[in-house]
N, C-alpha and C. Protein backbone atom coordinates (compact mmCIF):
# COMPACT_ATOMS: atom_id res chain seq x y z
N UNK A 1 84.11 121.79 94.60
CA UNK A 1 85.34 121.17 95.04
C UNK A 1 85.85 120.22 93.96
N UNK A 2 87.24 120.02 93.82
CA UNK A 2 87.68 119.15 92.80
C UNK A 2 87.91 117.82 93.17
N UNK A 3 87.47 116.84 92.49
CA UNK A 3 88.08 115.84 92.85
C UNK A 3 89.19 115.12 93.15
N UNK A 4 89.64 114.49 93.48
CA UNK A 4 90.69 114.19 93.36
C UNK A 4 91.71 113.28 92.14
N UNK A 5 90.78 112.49 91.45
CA UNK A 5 90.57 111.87 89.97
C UNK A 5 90.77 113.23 88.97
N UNK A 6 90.14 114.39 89.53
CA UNK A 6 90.56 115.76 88.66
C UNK A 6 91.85 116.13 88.43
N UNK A 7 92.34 116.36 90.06
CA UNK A 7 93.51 116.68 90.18
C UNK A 7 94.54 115.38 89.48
N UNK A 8 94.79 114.49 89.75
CA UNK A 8 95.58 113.66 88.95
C UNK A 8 95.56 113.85 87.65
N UNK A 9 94.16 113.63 86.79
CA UNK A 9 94.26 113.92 85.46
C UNK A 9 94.61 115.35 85.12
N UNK A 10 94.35 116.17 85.86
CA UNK A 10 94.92 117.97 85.37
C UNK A 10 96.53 118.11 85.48
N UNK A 11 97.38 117.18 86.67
CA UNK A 11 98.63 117.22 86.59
C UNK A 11 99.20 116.19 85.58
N UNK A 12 98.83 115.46 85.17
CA UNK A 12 99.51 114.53 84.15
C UNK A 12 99.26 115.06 82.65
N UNK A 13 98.06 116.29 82.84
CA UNK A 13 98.38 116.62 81.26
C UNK A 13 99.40 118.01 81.38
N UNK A 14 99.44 117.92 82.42
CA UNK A 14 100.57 119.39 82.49
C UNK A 14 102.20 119.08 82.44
N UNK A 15 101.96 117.98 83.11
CA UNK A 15 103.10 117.43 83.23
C UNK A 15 103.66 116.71 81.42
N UNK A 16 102.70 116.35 80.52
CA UNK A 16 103.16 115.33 79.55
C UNK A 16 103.06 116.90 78.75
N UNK A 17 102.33 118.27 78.50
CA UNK A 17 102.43 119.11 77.83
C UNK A 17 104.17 119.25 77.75
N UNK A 18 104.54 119.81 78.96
CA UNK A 18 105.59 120.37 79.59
C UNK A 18 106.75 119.36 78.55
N UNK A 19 106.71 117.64 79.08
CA UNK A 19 107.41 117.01 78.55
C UNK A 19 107.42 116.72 77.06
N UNK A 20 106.01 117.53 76.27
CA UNK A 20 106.33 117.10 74.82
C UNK A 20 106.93 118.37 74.38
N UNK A 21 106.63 119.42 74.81
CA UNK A 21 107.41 121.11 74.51
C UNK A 21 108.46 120.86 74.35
N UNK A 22 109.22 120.13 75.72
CA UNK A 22 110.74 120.24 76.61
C UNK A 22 111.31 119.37 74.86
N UNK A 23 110.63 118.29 74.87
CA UNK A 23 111.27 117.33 74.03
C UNK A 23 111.09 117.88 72.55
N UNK A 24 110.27 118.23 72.17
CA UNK A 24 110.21 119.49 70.26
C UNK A 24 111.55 120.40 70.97
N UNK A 25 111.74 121.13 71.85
CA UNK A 25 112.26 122.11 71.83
C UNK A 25 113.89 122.03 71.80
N UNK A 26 113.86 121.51 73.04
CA UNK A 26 115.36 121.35 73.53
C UNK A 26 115.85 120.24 73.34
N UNK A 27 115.53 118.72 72.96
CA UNK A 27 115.92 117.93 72.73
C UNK A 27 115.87 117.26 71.10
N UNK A 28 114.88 117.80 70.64
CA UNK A 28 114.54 117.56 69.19
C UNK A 28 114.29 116.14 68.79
N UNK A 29 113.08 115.49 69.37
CA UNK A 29 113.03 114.27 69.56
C UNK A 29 111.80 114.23 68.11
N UNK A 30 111.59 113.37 67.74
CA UNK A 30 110.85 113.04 66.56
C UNK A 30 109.09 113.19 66.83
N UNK A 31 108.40 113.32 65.98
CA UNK A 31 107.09 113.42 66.41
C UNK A 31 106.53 112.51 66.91
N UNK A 32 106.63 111.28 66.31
CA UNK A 32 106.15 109.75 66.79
C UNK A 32 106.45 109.62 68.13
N UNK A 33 107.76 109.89 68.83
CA UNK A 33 108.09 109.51 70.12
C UNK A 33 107.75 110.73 70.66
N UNK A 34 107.50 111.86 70.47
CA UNK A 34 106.29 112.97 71.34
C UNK A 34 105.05 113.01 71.29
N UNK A 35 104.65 111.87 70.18
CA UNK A 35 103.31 111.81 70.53
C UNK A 35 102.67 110.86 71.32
N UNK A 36 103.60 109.97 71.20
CA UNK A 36 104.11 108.55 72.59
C UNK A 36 104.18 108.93 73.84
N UNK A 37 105.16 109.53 73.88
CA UNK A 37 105.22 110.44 75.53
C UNK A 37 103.26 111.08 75.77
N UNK A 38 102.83 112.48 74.98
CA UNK A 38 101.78 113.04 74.98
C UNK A 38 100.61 111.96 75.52
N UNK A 39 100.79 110.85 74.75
CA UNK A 39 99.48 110.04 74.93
C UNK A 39 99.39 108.67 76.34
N UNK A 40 100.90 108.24 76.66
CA UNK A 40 101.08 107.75 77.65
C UNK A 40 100.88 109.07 79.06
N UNK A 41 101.37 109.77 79.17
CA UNK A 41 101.90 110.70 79.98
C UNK A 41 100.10 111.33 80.29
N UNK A 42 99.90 111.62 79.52
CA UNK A 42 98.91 112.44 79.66
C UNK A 42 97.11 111.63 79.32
N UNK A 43 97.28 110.44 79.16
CA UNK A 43 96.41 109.47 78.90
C UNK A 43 96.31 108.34 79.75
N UNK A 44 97.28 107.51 79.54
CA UNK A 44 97.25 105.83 80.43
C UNK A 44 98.53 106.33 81.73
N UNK A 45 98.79 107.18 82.49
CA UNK A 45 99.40 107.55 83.77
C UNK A 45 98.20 107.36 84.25
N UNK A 46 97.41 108.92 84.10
CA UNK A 46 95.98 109.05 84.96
C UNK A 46 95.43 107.97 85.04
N UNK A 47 95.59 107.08 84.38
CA UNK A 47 94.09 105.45 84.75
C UNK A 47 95.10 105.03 85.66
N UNK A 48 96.07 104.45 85.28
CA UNK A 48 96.46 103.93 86.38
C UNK A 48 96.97 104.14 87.36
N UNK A 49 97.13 105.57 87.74
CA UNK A 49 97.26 106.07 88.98
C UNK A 49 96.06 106.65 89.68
N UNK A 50 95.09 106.58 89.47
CA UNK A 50 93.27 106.51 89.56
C UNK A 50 92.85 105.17 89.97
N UNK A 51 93.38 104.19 89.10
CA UNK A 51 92.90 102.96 89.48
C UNK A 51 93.50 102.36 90.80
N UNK A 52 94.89 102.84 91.14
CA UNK A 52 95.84 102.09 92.39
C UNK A 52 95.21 103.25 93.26
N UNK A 53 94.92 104.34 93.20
CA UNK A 53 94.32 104.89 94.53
C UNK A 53 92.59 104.40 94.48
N UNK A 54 91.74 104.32 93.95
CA UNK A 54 91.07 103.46 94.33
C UNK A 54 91.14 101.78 94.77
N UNK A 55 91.97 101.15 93.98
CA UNK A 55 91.89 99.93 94.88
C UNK A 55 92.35 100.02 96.07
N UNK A 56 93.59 101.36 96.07
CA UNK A 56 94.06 101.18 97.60
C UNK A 56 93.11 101.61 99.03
N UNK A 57 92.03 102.20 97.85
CA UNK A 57 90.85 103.14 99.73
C UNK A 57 89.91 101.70 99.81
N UNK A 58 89.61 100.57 98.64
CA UNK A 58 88.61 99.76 98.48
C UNK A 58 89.47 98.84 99.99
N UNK A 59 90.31 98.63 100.34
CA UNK A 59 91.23 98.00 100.95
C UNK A 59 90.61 98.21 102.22
């Protein structure tokens, strides 16, 4: 069974893939600010949306 800490981190790197493609492709945004997006999006989302659903069950 997956966790649920799984599932968050498996959608936020799908989600920041999606958004660094979208942004090389169709928007033509610079590398620095897709690798910004890539590493927020797909890095520091998951903690802290991991960390607010655990403090919120510690409750």
């Amino acid at each position: 069974m997956v966790s649920r800490e799984n599932k968050v981190v498996g959608a936020c790197v799908v989600v920041a893939m999606v958004l660094t493609y979208g942004g090389f492709w169709l928007a033509g945004l610079s590398s620095e600010i897709l690798m910004g997006v890539l590493i927020f999006v797909g890095v520091v989302a998951p903690m802290v949306v991991n960390n607010y659903f655990d403090n919120r069950e510690s409750v």
